[in-house]
N, C-alpha and C. Protein backbone atom coordinates (compact mmCIF):
# COMPACT_ATOMS: atom_id res chain seq x y z
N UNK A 1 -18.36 -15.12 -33.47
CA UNK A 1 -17.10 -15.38 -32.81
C UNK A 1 -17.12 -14.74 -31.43
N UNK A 2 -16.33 -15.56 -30.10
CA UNK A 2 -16.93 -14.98 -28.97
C UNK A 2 -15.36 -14.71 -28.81
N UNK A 3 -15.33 -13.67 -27.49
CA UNK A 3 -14.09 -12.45 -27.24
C UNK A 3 -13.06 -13.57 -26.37
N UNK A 4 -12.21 -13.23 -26.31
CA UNK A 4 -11.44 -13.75 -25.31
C UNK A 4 -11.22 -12.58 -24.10
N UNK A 5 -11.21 -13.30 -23.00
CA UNK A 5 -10.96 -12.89 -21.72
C UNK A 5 -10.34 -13.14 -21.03
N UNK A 6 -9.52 -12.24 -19.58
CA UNK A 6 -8.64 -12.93 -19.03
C UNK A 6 -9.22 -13.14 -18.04
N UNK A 7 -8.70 -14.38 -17.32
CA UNK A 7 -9.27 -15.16 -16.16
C UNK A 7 -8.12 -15.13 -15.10
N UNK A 8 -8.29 -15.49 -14.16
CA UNK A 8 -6.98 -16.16 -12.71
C UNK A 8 -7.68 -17.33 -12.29
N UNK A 9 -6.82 -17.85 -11.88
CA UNK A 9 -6.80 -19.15 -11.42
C UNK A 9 -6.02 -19.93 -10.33
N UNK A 10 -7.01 -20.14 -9.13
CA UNK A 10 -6.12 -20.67 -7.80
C UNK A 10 -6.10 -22.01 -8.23
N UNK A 11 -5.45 -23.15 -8.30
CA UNK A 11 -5.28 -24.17 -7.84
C UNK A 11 -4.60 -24.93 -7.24
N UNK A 12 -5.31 -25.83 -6.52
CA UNK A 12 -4.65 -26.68 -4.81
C UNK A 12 -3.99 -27.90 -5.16
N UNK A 13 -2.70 -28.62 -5.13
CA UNK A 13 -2.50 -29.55 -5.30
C UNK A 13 -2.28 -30.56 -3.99
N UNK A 14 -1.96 -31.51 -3.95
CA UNK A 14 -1.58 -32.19 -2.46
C UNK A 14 -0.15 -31.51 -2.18
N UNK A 15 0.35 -32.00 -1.22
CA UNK A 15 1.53 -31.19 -1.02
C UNK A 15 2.99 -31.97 -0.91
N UNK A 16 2.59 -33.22 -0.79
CA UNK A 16 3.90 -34.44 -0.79
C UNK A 16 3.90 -34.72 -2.03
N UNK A 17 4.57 -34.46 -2.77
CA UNK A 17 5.24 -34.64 -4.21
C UNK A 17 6.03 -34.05 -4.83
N UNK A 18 6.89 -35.40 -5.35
CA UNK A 18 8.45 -34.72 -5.81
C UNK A 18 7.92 -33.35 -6.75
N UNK A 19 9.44 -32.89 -6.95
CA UNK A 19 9.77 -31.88 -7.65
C UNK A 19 9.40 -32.07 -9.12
N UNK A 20 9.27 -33.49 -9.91
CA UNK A 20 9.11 -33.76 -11.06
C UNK A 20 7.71 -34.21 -11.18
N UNK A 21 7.21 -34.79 -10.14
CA UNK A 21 5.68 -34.99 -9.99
C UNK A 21 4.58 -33.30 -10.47
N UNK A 22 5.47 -32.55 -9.64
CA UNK A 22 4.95 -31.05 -9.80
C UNK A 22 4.85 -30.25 -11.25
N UNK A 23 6.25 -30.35 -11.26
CA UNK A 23 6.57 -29.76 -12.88
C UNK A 23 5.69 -30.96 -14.19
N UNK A 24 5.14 -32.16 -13.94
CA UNK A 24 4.36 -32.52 -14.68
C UNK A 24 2.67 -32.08 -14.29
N UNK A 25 2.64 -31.73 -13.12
CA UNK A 25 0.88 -31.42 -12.95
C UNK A 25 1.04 -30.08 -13.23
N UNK A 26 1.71 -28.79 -13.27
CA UNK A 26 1.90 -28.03 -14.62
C UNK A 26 2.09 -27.98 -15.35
N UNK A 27 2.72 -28.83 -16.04
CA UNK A 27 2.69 -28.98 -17.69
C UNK A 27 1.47 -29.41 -18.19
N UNK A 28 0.51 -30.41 -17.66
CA UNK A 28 -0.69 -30.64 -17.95
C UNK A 28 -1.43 -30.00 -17.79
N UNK A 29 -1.75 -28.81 -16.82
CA UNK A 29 -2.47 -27.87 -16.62
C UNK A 29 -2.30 -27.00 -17.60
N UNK A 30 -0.84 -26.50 -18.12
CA UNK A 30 -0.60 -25.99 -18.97
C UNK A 30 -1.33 -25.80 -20.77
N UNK A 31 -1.17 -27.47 -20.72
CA UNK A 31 -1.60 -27.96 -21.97
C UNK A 31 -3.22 -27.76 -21.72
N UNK A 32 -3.85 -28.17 -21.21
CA UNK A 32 -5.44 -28.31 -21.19
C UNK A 32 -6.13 -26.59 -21.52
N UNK A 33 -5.26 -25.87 -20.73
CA UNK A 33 -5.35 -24.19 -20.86
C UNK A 33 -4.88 -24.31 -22.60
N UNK A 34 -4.07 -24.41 -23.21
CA UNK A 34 -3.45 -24.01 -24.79
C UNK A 34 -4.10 -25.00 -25.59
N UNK A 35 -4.72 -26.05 -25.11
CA UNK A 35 -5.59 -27.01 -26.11
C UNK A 35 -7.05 -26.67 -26.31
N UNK A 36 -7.46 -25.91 -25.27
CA UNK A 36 -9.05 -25.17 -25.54
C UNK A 36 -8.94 -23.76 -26.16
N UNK A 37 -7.81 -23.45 -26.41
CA UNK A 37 -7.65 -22.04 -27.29
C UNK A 37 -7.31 -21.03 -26.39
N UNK A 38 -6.42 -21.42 -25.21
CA UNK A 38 -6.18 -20.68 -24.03
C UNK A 38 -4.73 -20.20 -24.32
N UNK A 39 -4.29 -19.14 -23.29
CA UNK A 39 -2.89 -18.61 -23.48
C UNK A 39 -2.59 -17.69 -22.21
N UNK A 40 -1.27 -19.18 -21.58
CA UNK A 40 -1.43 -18.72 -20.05
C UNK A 40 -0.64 -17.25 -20.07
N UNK A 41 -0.86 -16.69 -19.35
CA UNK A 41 -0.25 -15.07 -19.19
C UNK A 41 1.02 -15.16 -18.45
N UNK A 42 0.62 -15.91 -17.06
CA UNK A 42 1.82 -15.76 -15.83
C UNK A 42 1.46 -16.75 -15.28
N UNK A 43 2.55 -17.18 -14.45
CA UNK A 43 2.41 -18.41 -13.39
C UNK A 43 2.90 -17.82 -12.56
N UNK A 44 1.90 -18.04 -11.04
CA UNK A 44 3.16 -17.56 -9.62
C UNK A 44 2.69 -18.98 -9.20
N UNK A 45 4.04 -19.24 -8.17
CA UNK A 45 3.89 -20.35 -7.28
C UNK A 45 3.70 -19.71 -5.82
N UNK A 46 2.81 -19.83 -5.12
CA UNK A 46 2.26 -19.58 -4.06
C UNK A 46 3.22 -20.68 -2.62
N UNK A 47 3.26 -21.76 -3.57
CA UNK A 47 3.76 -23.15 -2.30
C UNK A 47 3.07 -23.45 -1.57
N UNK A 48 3.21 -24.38 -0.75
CA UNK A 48 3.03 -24.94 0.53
C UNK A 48 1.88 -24.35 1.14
N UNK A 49 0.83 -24.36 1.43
CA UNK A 49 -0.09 -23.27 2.55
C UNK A 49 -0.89 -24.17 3.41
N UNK A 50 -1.47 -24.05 4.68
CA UNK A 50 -2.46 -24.58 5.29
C UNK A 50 -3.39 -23.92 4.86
N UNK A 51 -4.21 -25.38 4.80
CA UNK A 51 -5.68 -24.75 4.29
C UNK A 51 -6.72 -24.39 5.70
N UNK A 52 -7.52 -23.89 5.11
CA UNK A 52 -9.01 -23.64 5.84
C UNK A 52 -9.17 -23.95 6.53
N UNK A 53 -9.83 -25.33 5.30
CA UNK A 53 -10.55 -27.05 6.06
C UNK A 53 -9.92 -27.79 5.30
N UNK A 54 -10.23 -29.15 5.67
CA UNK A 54 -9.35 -30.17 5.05
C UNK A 54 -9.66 -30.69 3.75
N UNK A 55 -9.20 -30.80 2.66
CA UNK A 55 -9.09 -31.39 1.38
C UNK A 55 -8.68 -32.39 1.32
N UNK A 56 -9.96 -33.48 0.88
CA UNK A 56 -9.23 -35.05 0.72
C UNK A 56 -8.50 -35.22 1.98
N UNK A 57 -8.71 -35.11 3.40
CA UNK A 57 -8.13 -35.17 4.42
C UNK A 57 -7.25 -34.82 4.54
N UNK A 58 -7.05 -33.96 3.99
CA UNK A 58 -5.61 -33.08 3.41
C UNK A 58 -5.79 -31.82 4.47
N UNK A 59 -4.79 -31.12 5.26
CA UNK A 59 -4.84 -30.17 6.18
C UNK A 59 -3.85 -29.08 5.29
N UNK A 60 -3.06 -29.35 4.73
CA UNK A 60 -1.90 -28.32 3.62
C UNK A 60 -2.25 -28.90 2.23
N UNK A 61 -1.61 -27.47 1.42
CA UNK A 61 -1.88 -28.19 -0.45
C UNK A 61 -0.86 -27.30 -0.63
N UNK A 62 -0.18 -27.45 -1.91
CA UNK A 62 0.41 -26.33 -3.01
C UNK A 62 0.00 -25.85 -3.86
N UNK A 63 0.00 -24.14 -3.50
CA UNK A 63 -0.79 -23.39 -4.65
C UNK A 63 -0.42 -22.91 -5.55
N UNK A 64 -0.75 -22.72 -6.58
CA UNK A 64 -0.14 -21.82 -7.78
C UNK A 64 -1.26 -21.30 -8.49
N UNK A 65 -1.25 -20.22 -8.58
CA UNK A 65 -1.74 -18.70 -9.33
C UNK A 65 -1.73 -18.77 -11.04
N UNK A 66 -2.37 -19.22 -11.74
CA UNK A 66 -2.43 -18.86 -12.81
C UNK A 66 -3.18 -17.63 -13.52
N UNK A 67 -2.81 -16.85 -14.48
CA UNK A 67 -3.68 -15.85 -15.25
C UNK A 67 -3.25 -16.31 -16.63
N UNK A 68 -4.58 -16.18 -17.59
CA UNK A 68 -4.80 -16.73 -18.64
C UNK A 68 -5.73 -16.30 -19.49
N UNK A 69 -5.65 -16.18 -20.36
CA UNK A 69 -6.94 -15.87 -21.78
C UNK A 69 -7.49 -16.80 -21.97
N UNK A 70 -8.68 -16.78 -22.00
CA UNK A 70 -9.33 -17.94 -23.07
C UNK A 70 -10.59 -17.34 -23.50
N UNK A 71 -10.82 -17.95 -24.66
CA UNK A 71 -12.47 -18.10 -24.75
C UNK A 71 -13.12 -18.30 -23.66
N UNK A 72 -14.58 -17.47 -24.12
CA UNK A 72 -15.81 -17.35 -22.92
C UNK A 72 -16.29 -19.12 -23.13
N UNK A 73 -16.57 -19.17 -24.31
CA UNK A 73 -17.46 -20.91 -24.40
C UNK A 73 -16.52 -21.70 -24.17
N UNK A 74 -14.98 -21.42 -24.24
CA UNK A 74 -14.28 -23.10 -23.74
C UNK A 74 -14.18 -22.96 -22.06
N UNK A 75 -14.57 -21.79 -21.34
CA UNK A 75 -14.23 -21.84 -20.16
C UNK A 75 -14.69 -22.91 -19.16
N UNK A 76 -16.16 -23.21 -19.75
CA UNK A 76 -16.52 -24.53 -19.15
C UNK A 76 -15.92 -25.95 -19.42
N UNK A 77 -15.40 -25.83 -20.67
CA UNK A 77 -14.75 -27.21 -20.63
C UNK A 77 -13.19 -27.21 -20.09
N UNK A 78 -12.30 -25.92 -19.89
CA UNK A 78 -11.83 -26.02 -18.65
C UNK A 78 -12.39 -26.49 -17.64
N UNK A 79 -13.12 -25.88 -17.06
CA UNK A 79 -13.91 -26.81 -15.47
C UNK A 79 -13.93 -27.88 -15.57
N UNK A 80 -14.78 -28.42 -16.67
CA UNK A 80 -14.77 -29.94 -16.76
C UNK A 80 -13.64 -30.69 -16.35
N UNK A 81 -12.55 -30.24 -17.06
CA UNK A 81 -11.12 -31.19 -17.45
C UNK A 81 -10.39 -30.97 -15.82
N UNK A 82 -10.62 -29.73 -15.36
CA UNK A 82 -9.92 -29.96 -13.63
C UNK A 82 -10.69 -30.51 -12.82
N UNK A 83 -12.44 -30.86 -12.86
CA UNK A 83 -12.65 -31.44 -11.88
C UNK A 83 -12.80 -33.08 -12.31
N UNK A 84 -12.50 -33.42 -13.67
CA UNK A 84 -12.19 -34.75 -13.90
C UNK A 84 -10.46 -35.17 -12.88
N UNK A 85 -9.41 -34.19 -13.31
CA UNK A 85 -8.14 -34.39 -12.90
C UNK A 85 -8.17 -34.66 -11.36
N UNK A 86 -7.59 -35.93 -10.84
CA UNK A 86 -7.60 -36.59 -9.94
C UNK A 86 -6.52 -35.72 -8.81
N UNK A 87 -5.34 -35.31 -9.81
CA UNK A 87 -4.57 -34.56 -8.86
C UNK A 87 -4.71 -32.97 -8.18
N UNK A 88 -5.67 -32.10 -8.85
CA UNK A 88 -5.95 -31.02 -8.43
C UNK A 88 -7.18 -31.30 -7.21
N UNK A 89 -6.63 -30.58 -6.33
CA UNK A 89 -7.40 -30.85 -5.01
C UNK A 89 -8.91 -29.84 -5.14
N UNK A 90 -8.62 -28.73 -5.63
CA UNK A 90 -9.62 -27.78 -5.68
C UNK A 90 -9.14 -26.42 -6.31
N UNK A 91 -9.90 -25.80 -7.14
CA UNK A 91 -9.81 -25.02 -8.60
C UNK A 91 -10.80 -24.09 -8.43
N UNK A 92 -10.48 -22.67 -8.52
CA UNK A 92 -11.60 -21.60 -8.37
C UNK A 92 -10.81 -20.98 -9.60
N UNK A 93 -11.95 -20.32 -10.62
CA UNK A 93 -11.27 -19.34 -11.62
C UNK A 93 -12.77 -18.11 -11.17
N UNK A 94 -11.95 -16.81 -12.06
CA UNK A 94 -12.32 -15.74 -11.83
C UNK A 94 -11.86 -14.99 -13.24
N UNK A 95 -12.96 -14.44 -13.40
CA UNK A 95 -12.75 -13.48 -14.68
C UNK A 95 -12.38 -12.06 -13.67
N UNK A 96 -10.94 -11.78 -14.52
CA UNK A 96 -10.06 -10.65 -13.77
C UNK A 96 -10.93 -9.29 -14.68
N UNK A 97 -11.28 -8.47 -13.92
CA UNK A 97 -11.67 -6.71 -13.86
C UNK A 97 -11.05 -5.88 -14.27
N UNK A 98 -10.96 -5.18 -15.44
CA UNK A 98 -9.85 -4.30 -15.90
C UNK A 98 -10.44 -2.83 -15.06
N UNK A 99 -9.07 -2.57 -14.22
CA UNK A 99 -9.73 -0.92 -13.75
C UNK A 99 -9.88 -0.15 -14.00
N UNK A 100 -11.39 0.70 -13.94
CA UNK A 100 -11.69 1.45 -14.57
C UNK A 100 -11.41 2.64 -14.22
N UNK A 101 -10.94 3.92 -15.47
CA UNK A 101 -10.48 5.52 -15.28
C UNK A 101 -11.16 5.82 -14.32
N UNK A 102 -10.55 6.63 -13.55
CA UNK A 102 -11.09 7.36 -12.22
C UNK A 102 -11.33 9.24 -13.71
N UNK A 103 -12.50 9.50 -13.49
CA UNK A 103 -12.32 11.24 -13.92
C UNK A 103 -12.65 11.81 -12.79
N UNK A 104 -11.85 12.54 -13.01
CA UNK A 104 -10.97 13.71 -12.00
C UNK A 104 -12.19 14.84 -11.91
N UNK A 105 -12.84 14.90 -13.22
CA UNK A 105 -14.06 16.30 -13.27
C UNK A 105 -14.99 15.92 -12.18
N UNK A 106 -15.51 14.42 -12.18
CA UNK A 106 -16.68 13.75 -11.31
C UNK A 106 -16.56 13.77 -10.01
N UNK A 107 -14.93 13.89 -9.66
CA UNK A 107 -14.64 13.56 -8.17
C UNK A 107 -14.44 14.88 -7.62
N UNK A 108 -15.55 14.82 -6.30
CA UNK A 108 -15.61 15.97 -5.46
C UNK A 108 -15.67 15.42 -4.33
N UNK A 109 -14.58 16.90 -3.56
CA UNK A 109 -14.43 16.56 -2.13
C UNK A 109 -15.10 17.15 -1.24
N UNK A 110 -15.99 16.47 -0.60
CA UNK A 110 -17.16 17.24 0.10
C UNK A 110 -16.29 17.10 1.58
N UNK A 111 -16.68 18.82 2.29
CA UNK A 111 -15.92 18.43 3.52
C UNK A 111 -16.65 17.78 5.01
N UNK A 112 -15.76 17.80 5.65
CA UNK A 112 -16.46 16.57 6.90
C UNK A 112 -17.41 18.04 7.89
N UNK A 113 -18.52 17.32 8.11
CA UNK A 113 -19.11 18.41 9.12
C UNK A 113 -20.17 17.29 9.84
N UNK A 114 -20.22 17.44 11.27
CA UNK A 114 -20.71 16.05 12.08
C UNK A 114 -21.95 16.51 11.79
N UNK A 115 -22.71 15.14 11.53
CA UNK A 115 -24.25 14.98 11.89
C UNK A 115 -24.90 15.33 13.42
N UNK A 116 -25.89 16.08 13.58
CA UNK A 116 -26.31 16.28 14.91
C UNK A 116 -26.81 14.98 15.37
N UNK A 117 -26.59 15.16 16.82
CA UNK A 117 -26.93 13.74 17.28
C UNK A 117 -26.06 12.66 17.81
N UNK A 118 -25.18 12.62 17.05
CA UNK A 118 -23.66 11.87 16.51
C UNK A 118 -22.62 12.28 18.21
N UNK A 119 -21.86 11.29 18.31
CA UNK A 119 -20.90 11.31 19.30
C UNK A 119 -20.25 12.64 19.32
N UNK A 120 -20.08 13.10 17.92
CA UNK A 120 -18.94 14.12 17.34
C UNK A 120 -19.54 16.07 17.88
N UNK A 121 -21.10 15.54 18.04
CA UNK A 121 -21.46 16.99 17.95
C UNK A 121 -21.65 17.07 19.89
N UNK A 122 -21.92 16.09 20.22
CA UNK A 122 -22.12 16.12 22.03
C UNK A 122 -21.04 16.44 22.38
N UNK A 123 -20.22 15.67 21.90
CA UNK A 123 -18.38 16.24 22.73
C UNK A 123 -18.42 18.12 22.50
N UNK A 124 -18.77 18.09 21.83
CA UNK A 124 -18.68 19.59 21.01
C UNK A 124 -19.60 20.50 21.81
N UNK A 125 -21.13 20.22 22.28
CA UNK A 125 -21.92 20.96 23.05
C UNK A 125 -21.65 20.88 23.90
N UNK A 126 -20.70 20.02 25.23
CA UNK A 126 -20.11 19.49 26.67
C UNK A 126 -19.39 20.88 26.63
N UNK A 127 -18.43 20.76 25.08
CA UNK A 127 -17.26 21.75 25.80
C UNK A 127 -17.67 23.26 25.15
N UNK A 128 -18.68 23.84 25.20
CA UNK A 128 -19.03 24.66 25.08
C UNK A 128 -19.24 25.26 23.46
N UNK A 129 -18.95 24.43 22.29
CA UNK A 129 -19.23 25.10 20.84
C UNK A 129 -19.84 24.17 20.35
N UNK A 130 -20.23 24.70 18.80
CA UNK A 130 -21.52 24.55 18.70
C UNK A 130 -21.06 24.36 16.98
N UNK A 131 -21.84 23.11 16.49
CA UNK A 131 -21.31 22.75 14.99
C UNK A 131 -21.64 23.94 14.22
């Protein structure tokens, strides 16, 4: 049995389309994520943005931010199913990084003292002292 992981997810839509056109190319996005054994976390809507370069001669898209669980082996047949979908302009996912403990014992503060040679130590021999 393989782990589930969480992922993010940019995707670009065109940007002229009703309000109900929209709320259906998330609901389908939705479903394709919960039909491969997925479970979206959060949705942000990003909106409206100029892009880069142009998409489908497209100069703007609407973005929205997904984060999501899924299985490691259905993640590819996600890919599949958005770059079949005619309406997503362009789709990058990313397996999200859980941050790791900082220990406090490991971290040492070494103090600053200029390298000879360095801009820091000439200013220093000009005006008469000496690192």
């Amino acid at each position: 049995m393989s782990e589930k992981r969480k992922y993010e997810g940019l995707f670009v839509f065109p940007p002229e389309e009703t309000p109900d056109a929209c709320k259906e190319d998330e609901k389908r996005l939705d479903e394709a994520i919960r039909r491969l054994g997925g479970k979206v976390l959060d949705r942000t809507e990003w909106g409206r943005r100029t892009l880069g370069y142009p998409l489908r001669k497209l100069h703007e898209g609407r973005m929205i931010l997904w984060n999501f669980e899924m299985d490691t082996h259905q993640l590819g047949e996600l890919r599949r199913v958005l770059q079949l979908d005619e309406k997503i302009l362009k789709s990058t996912i990313v397996k999200k990084q859980e941050p790791k403990p900082v220990d406090e014992s490991k971290k040492k503060r070494k103090s600053f003292r200029p390298v000879a040679g360095t801009q820091e130590t000439k200013k220093e021999e000009v005006h008469g002292r000496k690192p």
